[in-house]
N, C-alpha and C. Protein backbone atom coordinates (compact mmCIF):
# COMPACT_ATOMS: atom_id res chain seq x y z
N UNK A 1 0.86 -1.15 0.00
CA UNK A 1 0.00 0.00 0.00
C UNK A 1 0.91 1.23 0.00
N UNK A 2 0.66 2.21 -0.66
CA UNK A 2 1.76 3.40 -0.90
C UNK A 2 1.07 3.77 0.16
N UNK A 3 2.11 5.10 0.55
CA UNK A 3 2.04 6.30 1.60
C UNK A 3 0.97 6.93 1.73
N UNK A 4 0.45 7.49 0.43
CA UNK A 4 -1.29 8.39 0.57
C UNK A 4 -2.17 7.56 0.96
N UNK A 5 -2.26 6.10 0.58
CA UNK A 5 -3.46 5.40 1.01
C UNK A 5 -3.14 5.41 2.13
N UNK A 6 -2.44 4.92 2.96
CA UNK A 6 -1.96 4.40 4.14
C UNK A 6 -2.09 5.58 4.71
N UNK A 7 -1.67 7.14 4.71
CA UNK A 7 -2.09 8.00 5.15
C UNK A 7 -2.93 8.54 4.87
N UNK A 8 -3.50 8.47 4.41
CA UNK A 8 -5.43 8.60 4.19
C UNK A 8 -6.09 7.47 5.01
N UNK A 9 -5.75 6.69 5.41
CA UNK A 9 -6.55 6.00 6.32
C UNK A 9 -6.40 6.32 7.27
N UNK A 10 -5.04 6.32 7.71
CA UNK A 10 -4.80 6.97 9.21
C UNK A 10 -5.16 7.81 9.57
N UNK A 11 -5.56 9.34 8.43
CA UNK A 11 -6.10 10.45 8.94
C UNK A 11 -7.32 10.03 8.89
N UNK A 12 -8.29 9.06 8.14
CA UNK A 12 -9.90 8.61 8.36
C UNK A 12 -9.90 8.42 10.08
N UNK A 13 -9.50 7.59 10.50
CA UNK A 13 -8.88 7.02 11.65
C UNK A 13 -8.75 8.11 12.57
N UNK A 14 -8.35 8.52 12.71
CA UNK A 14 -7.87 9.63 13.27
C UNK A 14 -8.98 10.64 13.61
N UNK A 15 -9.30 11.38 12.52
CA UNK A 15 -10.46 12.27 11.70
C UNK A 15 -11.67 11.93 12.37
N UNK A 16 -11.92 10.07 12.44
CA UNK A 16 -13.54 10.08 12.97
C UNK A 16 -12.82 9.55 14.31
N UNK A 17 -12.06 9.75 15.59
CA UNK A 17 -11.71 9.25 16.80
C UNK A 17 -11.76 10.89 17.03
N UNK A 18 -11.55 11.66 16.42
CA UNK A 18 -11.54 13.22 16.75
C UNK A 18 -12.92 13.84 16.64
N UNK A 19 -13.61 13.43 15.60
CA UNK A 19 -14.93 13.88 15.88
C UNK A 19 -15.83 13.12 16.67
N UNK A 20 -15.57 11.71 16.68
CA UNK A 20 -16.17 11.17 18.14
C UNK A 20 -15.89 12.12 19.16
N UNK A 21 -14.89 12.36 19.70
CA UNK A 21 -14.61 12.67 21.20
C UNK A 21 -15.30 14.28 20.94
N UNK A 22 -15.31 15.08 19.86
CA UNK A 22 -15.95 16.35 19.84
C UNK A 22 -17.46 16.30 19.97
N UNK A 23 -17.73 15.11 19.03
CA UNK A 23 -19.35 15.04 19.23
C UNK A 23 -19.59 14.51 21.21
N UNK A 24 -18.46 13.88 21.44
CA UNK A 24 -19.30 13.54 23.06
C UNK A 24 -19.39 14.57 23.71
N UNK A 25 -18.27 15.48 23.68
CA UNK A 25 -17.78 16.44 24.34
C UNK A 25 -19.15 17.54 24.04
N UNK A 26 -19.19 17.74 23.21
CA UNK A 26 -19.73 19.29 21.99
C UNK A 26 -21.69 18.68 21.97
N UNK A 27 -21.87 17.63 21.95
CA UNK A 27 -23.04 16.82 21.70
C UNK A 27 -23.98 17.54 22.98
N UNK A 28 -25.24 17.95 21.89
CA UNK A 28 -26.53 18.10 23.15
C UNK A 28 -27.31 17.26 23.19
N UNK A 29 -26.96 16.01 22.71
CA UNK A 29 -27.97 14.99 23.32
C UNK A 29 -27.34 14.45 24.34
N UNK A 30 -27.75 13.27 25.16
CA UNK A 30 -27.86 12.95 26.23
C UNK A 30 -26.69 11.79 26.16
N UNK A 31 -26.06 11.70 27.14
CA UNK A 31 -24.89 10.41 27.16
C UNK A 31 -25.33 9.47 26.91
N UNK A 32 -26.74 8.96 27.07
CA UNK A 32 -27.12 7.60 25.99
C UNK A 32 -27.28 7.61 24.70
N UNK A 33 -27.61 8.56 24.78
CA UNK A 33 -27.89 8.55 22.96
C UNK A 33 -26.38 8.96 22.45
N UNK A 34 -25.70 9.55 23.09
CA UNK A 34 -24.50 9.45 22.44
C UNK A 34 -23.84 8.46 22.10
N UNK A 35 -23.79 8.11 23.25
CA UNK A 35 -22.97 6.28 23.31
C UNK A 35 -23.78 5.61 22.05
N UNK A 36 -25.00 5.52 21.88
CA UNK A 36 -25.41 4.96 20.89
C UNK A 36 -25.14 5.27 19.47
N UNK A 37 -24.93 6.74 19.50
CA UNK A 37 -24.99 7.09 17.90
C UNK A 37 -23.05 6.49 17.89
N UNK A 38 -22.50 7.08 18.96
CA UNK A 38 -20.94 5.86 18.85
C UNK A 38 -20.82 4.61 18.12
N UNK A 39 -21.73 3.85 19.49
CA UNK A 39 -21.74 2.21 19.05
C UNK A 39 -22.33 2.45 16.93
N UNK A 40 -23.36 3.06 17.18
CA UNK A 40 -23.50 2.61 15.35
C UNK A 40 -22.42 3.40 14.74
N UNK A 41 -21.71 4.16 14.95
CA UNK A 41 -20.68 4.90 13.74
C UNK A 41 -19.53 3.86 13.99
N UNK A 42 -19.22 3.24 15.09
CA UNK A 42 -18.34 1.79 15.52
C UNK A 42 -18.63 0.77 14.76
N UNK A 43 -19.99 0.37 14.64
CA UNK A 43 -21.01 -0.77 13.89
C UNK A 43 -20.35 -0.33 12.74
N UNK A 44 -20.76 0.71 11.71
CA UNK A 44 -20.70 1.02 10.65
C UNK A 44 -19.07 1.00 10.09
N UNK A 45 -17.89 1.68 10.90
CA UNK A 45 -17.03 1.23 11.05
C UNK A 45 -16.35 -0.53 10.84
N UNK A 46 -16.86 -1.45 11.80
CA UNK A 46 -16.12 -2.31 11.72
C UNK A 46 -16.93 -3.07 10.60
N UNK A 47 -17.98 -2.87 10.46
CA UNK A 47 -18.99 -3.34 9.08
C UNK A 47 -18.24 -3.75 7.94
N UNK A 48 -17.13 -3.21 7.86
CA UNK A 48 -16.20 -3.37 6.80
C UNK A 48 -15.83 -2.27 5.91
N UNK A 49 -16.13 -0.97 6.30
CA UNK A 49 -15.56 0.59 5.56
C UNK A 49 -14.07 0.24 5.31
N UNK A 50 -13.46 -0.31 6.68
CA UNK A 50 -11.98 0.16 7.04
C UNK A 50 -11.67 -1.21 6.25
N UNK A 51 -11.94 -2.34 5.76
CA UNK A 51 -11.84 -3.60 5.60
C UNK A 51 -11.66 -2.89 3.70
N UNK A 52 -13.17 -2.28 3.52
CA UNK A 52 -12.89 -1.98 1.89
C UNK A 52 -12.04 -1.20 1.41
N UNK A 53 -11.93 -0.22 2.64
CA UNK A 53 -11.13 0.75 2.37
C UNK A 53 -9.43 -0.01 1.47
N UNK A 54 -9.15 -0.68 2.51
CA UNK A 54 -8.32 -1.59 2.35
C UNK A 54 -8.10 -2.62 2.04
N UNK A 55 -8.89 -3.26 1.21
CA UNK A 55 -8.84 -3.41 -0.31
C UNK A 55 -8.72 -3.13 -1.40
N UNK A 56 -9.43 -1.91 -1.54
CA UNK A 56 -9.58 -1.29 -2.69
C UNK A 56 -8.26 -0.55 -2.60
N UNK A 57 -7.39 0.07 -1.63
CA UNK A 57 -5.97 0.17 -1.44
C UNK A 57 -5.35 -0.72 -2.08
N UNK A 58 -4.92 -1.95 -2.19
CA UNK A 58 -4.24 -3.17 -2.24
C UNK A 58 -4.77 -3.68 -3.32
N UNK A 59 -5.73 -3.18 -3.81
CA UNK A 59 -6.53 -3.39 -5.35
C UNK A 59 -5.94 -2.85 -6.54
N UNK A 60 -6.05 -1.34 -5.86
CA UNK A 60 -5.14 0.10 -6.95
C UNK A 60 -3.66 -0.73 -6.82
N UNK A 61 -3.08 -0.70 -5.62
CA UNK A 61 -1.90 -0.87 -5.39
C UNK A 61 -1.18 -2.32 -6.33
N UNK A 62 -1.74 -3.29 -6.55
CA UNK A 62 -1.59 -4.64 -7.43
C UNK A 62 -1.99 -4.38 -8.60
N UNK A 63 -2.98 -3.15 -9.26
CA UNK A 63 -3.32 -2.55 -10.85
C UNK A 63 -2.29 -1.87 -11.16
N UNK A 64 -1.74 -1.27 -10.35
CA UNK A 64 -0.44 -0.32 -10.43
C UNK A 64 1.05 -0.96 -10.65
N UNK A 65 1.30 -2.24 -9.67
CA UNK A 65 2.58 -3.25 -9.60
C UNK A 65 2.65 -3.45 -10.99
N UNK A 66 1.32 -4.09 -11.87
CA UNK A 66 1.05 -4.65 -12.47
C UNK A 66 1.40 -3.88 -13.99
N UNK A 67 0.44 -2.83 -14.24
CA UNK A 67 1.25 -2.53 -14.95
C UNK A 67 2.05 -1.96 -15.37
N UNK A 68 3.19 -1.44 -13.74
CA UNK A 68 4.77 -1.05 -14.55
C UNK A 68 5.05 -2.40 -14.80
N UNK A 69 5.03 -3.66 -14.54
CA UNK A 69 5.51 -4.63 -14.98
C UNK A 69 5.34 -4.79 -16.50
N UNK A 70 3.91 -4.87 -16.73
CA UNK A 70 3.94 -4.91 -18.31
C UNK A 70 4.51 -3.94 -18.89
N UNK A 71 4.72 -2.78 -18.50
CA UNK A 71 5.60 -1.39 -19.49
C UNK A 71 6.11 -1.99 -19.39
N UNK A 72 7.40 -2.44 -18.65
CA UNK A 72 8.37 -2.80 -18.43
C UNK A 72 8.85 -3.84 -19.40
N UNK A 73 8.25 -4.80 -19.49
CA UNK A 73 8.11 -5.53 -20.46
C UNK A 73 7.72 -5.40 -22.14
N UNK A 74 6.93 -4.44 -21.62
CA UNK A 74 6.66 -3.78 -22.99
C UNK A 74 7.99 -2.77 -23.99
N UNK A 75 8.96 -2.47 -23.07
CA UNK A 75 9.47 -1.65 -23.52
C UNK A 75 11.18 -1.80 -23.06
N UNK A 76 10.84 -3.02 -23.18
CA UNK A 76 12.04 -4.37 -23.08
C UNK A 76 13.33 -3.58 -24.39
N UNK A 77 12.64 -4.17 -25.04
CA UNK A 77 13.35 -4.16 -26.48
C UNK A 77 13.83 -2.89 -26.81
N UNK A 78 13.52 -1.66 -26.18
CA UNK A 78 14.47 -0.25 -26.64
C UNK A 78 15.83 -0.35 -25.54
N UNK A 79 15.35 -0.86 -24.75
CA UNK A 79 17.23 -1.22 -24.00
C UNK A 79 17.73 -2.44 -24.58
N UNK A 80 17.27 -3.19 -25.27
CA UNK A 80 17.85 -4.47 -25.97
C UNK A 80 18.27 -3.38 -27.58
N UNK A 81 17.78 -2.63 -27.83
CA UNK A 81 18.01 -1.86 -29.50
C UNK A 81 19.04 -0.84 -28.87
N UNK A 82 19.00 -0.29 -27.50
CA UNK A 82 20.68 0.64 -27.18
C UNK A 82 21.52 0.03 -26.73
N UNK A 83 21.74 -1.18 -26.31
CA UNK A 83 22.91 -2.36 -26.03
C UNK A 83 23.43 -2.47 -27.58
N UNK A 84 22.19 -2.92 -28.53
CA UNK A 84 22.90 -3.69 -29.77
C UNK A 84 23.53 -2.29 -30.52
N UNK A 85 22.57 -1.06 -30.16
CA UNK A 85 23.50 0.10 -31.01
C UNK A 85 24.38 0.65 -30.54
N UNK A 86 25.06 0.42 -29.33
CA UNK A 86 25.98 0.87 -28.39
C UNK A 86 27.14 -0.03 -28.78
N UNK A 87 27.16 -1.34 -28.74
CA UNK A 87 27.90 -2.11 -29.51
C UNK A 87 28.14 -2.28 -30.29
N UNK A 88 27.15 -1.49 -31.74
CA UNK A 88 27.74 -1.76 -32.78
C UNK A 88 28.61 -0.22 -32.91
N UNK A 89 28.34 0.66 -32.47
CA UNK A 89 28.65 1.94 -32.69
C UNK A 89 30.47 1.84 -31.69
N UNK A 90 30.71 1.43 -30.55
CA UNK A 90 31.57 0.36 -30.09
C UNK A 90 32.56 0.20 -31.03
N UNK A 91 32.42 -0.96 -31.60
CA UNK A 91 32.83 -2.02 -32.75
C UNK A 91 33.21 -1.14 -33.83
N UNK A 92 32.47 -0.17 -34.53
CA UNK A 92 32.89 0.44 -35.55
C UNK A 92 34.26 1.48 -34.78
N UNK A 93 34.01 2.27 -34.07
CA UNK A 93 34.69 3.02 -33.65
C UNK A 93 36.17 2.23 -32.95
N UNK A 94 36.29 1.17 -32.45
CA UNK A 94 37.20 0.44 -32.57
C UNK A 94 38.06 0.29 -34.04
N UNK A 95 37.04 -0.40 -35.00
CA UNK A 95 37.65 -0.76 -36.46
C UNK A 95 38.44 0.47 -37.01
N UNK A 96 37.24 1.22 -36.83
CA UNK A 96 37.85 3.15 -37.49
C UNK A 96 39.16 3.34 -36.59
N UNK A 97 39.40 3.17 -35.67
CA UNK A 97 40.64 3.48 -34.91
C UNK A 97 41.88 2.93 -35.38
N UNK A 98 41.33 1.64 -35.51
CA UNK A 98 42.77 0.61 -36.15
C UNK A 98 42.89 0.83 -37.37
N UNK A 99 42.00 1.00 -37.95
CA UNK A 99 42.52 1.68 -39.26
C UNK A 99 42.97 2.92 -39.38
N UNK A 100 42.70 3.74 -38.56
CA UNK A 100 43.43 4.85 -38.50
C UNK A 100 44.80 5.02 -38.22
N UNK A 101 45.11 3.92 -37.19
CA UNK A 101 45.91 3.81 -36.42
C UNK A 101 47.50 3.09 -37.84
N UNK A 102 47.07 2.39 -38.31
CA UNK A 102 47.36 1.84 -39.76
C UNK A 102 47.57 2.55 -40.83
N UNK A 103 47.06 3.33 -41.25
CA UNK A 103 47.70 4.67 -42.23
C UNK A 103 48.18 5.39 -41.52
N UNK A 104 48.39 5.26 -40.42
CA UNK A 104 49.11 6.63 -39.85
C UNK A 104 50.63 5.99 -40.07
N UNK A 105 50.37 4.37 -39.63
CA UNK A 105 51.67 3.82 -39.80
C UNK A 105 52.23 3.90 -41.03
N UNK A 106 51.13 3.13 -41.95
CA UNK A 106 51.84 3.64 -43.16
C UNK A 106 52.58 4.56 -43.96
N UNK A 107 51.60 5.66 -43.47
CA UNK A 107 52.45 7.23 -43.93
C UNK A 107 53.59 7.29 -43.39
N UNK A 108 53.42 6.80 -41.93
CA UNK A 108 54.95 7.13 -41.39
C UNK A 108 55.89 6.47 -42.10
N UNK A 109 55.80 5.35 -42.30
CA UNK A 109 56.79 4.50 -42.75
C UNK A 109 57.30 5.09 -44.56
N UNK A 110 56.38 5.32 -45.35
CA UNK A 110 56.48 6.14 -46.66
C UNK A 110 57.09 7.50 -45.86
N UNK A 111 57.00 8.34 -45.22
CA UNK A 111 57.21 9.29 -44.90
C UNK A 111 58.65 9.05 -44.46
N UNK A 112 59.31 8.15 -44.02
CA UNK A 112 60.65 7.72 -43.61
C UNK A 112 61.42 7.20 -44.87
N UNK A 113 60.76 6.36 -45.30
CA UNK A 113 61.85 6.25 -46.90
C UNK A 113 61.83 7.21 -47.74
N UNK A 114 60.88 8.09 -47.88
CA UNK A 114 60.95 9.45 -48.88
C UNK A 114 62.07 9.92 -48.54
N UNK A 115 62.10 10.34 -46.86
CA UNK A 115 63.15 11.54 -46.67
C UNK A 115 64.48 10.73 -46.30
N UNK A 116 64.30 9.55 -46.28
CA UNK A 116 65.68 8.45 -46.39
C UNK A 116 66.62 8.99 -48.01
N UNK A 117 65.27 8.70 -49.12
CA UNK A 117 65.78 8.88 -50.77
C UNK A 117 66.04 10.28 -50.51
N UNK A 118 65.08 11.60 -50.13
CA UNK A 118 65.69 12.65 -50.41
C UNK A 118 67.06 12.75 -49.65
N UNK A 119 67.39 12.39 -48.53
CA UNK A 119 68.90 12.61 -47.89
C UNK A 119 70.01 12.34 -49.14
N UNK A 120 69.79 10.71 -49.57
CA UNK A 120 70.41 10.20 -50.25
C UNK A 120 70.66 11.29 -51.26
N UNK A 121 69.64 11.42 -52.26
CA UNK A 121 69.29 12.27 -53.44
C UNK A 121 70.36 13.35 -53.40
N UNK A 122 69.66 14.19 -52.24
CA UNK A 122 71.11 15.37 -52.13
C UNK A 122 72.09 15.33 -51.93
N UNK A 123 72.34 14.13 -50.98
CA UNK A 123 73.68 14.11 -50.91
C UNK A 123 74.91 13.86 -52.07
N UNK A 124 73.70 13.54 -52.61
CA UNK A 124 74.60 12.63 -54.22
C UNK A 124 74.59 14.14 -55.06
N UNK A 125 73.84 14.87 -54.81
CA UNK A 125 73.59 15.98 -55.87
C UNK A 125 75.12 17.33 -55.02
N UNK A 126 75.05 17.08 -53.71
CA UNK A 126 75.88 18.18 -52.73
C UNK A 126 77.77 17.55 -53.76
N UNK A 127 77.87 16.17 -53.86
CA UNK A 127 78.51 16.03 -54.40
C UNK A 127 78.95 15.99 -55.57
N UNK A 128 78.01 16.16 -56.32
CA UNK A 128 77.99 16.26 -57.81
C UNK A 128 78.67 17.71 -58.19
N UNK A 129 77.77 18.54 -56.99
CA UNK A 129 78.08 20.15 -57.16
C UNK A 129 79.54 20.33 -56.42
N UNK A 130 80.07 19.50 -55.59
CA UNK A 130 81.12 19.86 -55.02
C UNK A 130 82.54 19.27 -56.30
N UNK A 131 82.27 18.50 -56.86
CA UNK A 131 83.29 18.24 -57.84
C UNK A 131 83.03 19.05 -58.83
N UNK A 132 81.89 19.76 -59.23
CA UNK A 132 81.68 20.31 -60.80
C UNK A 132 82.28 21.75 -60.37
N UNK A 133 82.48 22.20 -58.82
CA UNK A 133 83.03 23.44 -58.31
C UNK A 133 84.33 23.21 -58.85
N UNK A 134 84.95 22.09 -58.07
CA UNK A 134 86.52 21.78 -57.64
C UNK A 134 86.76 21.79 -59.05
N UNK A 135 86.15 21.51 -60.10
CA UNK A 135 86.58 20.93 -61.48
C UNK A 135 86.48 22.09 -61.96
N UNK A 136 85.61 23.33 -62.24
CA UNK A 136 85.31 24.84 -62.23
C UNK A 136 86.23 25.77 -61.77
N UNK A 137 86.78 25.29 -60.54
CA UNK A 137 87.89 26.30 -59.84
C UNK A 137 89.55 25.63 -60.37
N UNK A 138 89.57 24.17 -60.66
CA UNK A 138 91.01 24.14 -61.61
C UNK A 138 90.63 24.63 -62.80
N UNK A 139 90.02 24.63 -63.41
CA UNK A 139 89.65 25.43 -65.36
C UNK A 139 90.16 26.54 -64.76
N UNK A 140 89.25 27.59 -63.65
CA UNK A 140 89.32 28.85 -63.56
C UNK A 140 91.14 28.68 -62.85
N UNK A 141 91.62 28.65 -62.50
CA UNK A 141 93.09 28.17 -62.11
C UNK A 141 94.05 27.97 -62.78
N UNK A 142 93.64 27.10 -64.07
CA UNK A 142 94.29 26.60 -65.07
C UNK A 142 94.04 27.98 -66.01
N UNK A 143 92.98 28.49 -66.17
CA UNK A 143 92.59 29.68 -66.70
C UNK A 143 93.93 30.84 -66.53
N UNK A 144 94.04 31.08 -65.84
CA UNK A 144 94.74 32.26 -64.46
C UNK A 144 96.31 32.05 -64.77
N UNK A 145 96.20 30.69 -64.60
CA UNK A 145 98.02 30.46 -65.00
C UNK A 145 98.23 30.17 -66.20
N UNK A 146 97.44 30.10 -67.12
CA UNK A 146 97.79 30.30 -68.72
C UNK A 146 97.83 31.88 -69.17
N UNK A 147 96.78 32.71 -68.73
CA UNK A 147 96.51 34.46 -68.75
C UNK A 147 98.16 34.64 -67.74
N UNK A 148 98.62 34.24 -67.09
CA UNK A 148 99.65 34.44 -66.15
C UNK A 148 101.15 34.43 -67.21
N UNK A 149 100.90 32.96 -67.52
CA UNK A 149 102.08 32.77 -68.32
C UNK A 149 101.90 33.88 -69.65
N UNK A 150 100.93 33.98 -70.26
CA UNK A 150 101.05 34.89 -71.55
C UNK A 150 101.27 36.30 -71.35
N UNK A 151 100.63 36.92 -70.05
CA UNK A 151 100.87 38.18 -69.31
C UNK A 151 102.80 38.03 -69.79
N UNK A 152 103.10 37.14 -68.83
CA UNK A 152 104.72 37.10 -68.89
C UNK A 152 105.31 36.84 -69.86
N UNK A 153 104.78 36.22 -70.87
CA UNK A 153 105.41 36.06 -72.05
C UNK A 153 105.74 37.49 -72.70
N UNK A 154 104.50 38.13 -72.93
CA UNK A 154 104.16 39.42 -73.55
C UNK A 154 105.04 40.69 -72.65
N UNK A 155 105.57 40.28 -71.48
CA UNK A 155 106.56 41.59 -70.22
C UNK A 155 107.59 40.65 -71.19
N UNK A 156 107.54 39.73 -71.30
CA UNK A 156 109.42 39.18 -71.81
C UNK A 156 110.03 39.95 -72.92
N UNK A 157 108.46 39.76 -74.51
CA UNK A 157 108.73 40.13 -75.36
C UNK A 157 108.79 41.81 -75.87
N UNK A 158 108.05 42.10 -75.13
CA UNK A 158 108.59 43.63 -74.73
C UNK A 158 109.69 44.21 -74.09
N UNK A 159 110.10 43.61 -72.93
CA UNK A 159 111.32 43.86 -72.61
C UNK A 159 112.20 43.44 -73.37
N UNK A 160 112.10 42.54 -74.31
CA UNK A 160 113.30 41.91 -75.72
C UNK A 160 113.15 43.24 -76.54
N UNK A 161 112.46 43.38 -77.01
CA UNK A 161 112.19 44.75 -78.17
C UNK A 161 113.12 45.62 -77.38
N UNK A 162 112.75 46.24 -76.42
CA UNK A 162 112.64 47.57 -75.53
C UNK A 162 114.65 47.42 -75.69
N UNK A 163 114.60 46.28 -75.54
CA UNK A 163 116.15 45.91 -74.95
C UNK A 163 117.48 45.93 -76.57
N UNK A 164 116.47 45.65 -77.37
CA UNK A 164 117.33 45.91 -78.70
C UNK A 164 117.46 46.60 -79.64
């Protein structure tokens, strides 16, 4: 029996033990006839008011058990449909991860031999340019001391003239 019934009876209870004692008290009829109109509101009382009362409590109260049970049942299957979509949503987001997780590797790994070949690449190119210098600066060298020697040839043959 919930709380309101149960306290709704108690205040019935209560309610007519309070207006008894007001009606004896407050009452202008005579202490027999009081006592009597008692005994029948007692009569009427144990007659079975407080008996239906409380039933029909325990009546509602078992219509009520009853059907959150069937909701309950009834509405089974939307927590059985957010388990299965929780899990599948789960599951994907797992898969999506590892695959993510997997091109990332991949790239890395392409991303490591690229700049493996470009090291290589330049380095081969840093040397290409460092001999086509060295090979550039003997021409220009070889250049210098041929203009050198003819410079001096040309002071020789002038000083031969100059001299004869």
């Amino acid at each position: 029996m919930g709380k309101k019934s149960c306290g709704f009876l108690i205040g019935a209870v209560i309610g007519g033990a309070a207006a008894a004692a007001a009606a004896l008290l407050l009452a202008p009829k005579s202490g027999k006839e009081t006592r009597q109109d008692l005994l029948h509101q007692l009569d009427d009382l144990s007659d079975g008011k407080a008996s239906n009362c409380l039933k029909t409590a325990t009546q509602k109260s078992n219509e009520w058990t009853k059907l959150a049970k069937d909701k309950t049942k009834e509405y089974e299957w939307i927590a059985d449909k957010v388990d299965e979509t929780f899990d599948k949503a789960k599951e994907t987001s797992s898969d999506i991860l590892a695959n993510f997780k997997h091109k990332t590797e991949d790239l890395s790994e392409d991303f490591k031999q690229t700049s493996a070949e470009l090291k290589e690449e330049t380095e081969e190119q840093v040397e290409d340019i460092v001999l086509d210098v060295e090979e550039i600066a003997d021409d220009v060298a070889d250049a210098i001391e041929e203009e050198k020697q003819d410079i001096q040839e040309e002071i020789s043959e002038e000083d031969e003239q100059q001299n004869i």
